[in-house]
Protein backbone atom coordinates (compact mmCIF):
# COMPACT_ATOMS: atom_id res chain seq x y z
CA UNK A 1 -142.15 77.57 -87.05
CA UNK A 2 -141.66 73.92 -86.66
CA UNK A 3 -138.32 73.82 -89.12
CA UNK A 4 -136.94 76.91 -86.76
CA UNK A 5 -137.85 74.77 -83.30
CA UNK A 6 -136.04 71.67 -84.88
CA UNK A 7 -132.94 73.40 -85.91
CA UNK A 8 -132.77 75.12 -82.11
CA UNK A 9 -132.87 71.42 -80.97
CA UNK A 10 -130.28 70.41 -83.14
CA UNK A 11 -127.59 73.40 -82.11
CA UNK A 12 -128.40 72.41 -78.10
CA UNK A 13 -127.87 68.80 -78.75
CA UNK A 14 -124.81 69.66 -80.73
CA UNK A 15 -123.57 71.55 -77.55
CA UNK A 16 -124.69 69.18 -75.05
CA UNK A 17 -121.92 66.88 -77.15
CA UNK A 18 -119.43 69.83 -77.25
CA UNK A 19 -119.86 70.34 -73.30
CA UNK A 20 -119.91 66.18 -72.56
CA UNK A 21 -116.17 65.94 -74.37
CA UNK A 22 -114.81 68.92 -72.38
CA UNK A 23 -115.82 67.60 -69.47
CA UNK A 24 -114.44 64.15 -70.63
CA UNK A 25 -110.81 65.75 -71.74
CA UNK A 26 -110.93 68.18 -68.18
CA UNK A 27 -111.54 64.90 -66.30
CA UNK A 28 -108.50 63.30 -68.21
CA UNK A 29 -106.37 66.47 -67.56
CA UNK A 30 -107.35 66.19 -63.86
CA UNK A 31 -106.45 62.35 -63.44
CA UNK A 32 -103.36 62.82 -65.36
CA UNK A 33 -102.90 66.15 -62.50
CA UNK A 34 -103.76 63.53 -60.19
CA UNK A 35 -101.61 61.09 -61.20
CA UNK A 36 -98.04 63.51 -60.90
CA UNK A 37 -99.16 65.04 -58.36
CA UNK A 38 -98.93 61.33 -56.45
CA UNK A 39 -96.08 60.60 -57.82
CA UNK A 40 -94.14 63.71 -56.88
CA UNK A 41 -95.51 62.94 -53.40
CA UNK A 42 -93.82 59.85 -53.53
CA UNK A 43 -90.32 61.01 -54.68
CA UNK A 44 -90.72 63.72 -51.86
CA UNK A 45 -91.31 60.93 -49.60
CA UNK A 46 -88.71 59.01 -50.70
CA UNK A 47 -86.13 62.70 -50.69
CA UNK A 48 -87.32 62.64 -46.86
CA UNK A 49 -86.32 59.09 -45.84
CA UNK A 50 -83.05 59.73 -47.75
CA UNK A 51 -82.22 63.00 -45.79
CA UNK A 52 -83.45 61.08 -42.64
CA UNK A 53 -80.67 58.22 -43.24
CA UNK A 54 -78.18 61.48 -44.01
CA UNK A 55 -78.90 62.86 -40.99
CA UNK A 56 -78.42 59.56 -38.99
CA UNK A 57 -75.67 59.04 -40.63
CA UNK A 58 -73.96 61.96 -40.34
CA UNK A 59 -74.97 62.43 -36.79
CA UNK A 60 -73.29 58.69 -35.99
CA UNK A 61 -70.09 60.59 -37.65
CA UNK A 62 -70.00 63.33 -35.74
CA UNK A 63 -70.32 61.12 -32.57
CA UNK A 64 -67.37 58.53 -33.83
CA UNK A 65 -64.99 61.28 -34.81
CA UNK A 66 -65.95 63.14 -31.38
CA UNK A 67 -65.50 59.75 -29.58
CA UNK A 68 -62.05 59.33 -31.80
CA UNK A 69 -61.40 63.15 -30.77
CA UNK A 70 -61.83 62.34 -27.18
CA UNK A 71 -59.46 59.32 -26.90
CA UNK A 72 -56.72 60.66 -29.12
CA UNK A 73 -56.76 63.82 -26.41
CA UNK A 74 -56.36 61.44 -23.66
CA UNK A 75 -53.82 59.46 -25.27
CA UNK A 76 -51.68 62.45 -25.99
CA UNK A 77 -52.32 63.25 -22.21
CA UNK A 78 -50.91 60.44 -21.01
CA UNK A 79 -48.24 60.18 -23.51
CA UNK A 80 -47.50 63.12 -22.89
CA UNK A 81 -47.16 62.83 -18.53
CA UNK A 82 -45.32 60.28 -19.22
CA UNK A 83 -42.62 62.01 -21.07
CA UNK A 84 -42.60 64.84 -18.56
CA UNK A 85 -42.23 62.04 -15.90
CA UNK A 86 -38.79 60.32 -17.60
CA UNK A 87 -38.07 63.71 -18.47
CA UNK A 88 -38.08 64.64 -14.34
CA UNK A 89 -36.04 61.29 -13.40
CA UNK A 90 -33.59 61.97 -15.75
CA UNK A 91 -32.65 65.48 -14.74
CA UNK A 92 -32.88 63.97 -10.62
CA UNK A 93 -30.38 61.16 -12.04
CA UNK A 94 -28.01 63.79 -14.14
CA UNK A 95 -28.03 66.01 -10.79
CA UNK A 96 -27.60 63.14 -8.27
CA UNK A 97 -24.48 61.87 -10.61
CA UNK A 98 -23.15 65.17 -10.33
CA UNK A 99 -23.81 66.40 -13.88
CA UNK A 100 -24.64 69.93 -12.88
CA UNK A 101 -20.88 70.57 -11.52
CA UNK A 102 -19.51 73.09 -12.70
CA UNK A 103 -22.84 74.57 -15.05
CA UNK A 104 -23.35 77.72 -12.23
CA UNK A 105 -18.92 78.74 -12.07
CA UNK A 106 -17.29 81.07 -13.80
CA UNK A 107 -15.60 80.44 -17.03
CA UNK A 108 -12.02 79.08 -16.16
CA UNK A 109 -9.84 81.04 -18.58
CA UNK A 110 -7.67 78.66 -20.33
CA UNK A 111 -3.65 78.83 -19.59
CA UNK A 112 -1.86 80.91 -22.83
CA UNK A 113 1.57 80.30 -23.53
CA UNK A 114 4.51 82.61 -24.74
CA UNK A 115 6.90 82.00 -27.20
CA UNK A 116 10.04 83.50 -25.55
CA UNK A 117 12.91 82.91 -28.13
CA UNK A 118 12.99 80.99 -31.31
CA UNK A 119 15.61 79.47 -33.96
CA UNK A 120 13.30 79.79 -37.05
CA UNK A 121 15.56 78.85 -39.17
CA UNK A 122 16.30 75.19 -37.69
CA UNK A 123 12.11 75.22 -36.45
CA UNK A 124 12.77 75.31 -33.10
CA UNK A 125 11.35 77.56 -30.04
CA UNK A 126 11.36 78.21 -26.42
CA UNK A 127 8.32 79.01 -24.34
CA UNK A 128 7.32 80.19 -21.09
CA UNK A 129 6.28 76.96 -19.78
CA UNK A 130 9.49 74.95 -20.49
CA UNK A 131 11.23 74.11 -17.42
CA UNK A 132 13.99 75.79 -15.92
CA UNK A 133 16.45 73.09 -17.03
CA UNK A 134 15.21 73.02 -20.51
CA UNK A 135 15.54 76.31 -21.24
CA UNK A 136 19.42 75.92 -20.03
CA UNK A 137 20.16 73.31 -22.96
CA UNK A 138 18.08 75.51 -25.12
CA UNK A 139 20.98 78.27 -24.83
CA UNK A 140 23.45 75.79 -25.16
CA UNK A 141 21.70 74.61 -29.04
CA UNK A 142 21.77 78.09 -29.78
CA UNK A 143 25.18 79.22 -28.94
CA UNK A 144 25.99 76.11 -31.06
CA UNK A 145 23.70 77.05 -34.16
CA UNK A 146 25.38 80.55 -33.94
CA UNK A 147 28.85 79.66 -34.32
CA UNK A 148 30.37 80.75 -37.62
CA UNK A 149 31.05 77.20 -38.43
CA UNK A 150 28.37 74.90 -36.54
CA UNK A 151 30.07 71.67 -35.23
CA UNK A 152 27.41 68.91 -36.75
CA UNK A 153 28.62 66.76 -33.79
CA UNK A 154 27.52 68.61 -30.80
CA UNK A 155 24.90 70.01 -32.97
CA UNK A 156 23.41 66.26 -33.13
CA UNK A 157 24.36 65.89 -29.31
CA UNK A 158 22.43 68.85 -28.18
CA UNK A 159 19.22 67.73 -30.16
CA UNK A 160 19.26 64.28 -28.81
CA UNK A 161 19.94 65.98 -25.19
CA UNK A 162 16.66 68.40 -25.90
CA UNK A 163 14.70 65.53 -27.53
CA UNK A 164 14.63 63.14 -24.60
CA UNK A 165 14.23 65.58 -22.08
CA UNK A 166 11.26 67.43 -24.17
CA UNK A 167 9.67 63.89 -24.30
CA UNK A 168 9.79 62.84 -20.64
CA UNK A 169 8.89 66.16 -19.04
CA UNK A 170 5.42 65.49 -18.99
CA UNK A 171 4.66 67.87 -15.94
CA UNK A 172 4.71 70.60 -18.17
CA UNK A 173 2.53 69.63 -21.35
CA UNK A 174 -0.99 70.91 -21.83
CA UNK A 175 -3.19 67.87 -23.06
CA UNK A 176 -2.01 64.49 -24.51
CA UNK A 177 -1.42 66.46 -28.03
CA UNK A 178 1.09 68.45 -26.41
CA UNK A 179 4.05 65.89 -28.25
CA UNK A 180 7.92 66.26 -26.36
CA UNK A 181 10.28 66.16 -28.93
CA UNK A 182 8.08 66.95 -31.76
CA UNK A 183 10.06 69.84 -33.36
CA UNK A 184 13.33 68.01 -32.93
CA UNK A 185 11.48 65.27 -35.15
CA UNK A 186 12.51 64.02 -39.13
CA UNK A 187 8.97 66.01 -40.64
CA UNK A 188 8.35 62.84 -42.50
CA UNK A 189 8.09 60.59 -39.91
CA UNK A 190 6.78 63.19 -37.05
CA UNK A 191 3.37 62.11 -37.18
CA UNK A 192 4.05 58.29 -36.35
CA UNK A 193 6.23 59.36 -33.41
CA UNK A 194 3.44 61.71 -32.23
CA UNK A 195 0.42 58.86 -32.82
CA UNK A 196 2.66 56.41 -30.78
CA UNK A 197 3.54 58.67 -28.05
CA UNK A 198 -0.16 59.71 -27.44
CA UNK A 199 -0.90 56.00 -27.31
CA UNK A 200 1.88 54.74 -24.68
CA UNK A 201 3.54 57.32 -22.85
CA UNK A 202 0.94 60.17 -22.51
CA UNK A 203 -1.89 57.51 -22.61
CA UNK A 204 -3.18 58.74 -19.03
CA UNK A 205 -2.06 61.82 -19.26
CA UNK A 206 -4.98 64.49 -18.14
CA UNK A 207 -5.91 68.18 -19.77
CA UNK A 208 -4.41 70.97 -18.37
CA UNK A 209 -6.55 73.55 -20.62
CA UNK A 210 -6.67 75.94 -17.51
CA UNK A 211 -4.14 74.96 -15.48
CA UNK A 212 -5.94 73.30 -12.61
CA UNK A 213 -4.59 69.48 -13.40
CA UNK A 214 -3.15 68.07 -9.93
CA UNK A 215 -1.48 64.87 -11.49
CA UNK A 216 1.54 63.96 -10.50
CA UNK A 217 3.70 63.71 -13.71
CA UNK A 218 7.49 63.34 -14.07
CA UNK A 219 10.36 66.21 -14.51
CA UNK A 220 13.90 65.68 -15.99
CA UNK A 221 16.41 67.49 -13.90
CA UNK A 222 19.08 66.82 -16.36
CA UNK A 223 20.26 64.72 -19.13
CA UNK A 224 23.92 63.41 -19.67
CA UNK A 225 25.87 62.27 -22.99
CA UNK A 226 27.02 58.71 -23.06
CA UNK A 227 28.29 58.33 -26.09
CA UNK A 228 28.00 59.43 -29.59
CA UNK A 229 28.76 57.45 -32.73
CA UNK A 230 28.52 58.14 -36.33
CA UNK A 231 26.69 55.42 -38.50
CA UNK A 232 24.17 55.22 -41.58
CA UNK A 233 20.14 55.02 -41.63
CA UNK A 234 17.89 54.16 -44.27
CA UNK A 235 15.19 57.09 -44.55
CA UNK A 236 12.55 56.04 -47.08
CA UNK A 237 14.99 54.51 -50.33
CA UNK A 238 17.81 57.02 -49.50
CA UNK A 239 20.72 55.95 -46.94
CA UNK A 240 21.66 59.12 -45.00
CA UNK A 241 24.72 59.20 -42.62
CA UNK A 242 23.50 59.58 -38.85
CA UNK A 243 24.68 60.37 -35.43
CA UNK A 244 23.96 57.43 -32.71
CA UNK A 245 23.60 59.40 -29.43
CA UNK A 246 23.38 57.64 -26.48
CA UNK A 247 21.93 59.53 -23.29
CA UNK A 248 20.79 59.02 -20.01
CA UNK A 249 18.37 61.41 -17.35
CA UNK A 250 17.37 61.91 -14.04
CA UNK A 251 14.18 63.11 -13.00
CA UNK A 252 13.20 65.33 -10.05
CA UNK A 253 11.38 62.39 -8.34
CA UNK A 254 11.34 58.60 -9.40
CA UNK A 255 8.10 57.67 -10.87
CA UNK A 256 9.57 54.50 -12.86
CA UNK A 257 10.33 56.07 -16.21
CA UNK A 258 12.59 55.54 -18.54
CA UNK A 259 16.02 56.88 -17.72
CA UNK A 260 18.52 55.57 -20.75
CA UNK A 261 17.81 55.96 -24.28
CA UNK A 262 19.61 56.16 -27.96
CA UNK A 263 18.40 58.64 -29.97
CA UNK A 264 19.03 58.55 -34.14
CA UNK A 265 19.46 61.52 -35.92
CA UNK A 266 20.03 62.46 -39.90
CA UNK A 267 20.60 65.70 -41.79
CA UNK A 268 17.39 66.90 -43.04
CA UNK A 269 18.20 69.80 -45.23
CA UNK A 270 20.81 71.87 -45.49
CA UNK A 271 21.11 73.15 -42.06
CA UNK A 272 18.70 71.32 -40.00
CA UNK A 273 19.55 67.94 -38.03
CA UNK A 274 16.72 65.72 -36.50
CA UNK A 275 15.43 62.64 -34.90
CA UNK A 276 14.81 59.94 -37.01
CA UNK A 277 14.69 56.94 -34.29
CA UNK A 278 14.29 56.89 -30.54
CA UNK A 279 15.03 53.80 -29.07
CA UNK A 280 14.40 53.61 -24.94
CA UNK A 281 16.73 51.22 -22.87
């Protein structure tokens, strides 16, 4: 009985051991537990004060860009009031300078002109707005140019007659591109007599587009032949014999144009004579 009591003492000291390291290693477990459990709590604290800052910060963003928001409105209010301002003086300065005339008429309708006869194979034409005189030494070139055998010498006359009397009857020209004399011109040297026209004689000359021009602007009456000579002219490298007209005009009211000219003309192809010079007196 004794051996059987000490062995029972044995197995509950043996088990008082057993229970004493369980309760050690649970302790351990429980401090370790402890332990993350702390330090989670810290990294949530420390998660908190970072989402704090966030929050500041982002709330000191939203009130600089509303700030920002707020200005640039009022600057484009004011920029823009003052645009609308100029904008207001302008249109009160374009009206008080009269630059409304003429937006609330009716469309003018601009002058047409009719061809009436024409000599196409010499280039030349008559229209409905050549003067009465013109169209008289008109009908004397082309009873000339339809003789069976055309007389170069009149023929020369007439042009020269037609030329100067195209060029000064002003009166009747549309706009300063409107050239006198321009189809009675050599075709290689037509544009230097047209630029040098447009820049002397028809200098101040106004647009009569639709016909409501109320310059005063000279008329020839008639022209008469002073003499005619026969002579040579260089055009370009070729010498080319030419007709030296000499002619003089009257006008249907002085204005203190020219009135005496000599006009230069050369064959230019096989039927057609024209101006080469123009010399004024």
């Amino acid at each position: 009985m004794a051996k059987v009591d000490e062995t029972e003492e044995l197995v509950e000291k043996v088990d008082v051991k057993k229970d004493k390291k369980e309760i050690k290693k649970q302790a351990k477990e429980l401090k370790r537990a402890a332990k993350e459990s702390k330090k989670i709590s810290k990294e949530n604290e420390k998660l908190k004060k970072l989402d704090k800052m966030e929050a500041k910060e982002l709330k000191k963003k939203k009130k600089e860009k509303k700030k920002g928001g707020v200005l640039k409105t009022v600057f484009i209010s004011f920029f823009s009031t003052i645009l609308v301002c100029l904008a207001i003086v302008g249109i009160i300065y374009y009206a008080w300078t009269g630059g409304f005339e003429g937006w609330f008429e009716p469309k003018k309708a601009a002058v047409e002109t009719k061809v009436l006869d024409s000599l196409d194979d010499y280039g030349y034409s008559l229209s409905d707005k050549d003067s009465d005189a013109f169209k008289d030494e008109y009908n004397i070139l082309k009873d000339i140019l339809n003789e069976k055998k055309i007389d170069e010498e009149k023929y020369a006359e007439q042009v020269a007659r037609m030329f100067v009397m195209d060029l000064y009857t002003i009166s009747t020209k549309v706009n300063k591109l409107d050239i006198g004399g321009s189809e009675y011109f050599y075709i290689d040297k037509v544009s230097m007599f047209e630029l040098k026209v447009m820049d002397t004689l028809y200098s101040n000359l106004l647009d009569n587009t639709y016909g409501d021009r109320t310059q005063e602007l000279p008329t020839v009456t008639s022209v008469e032949t002073i003499s005619v000579e026969k002579g040579t002219y260089m055009v370009g490298a070729e010498e080319k014999e030419a007709y030296i007209v000499k002619v003089k005009w009257t006008y249907v009211k002085d204005m203190g144009y020219d009135s005496i000219g000599t006009v230069i003309l050369c064959k230019e192809n096989d039927k057609r004579i024209s101006v080469v010079e123009y010399q004024s007196n």
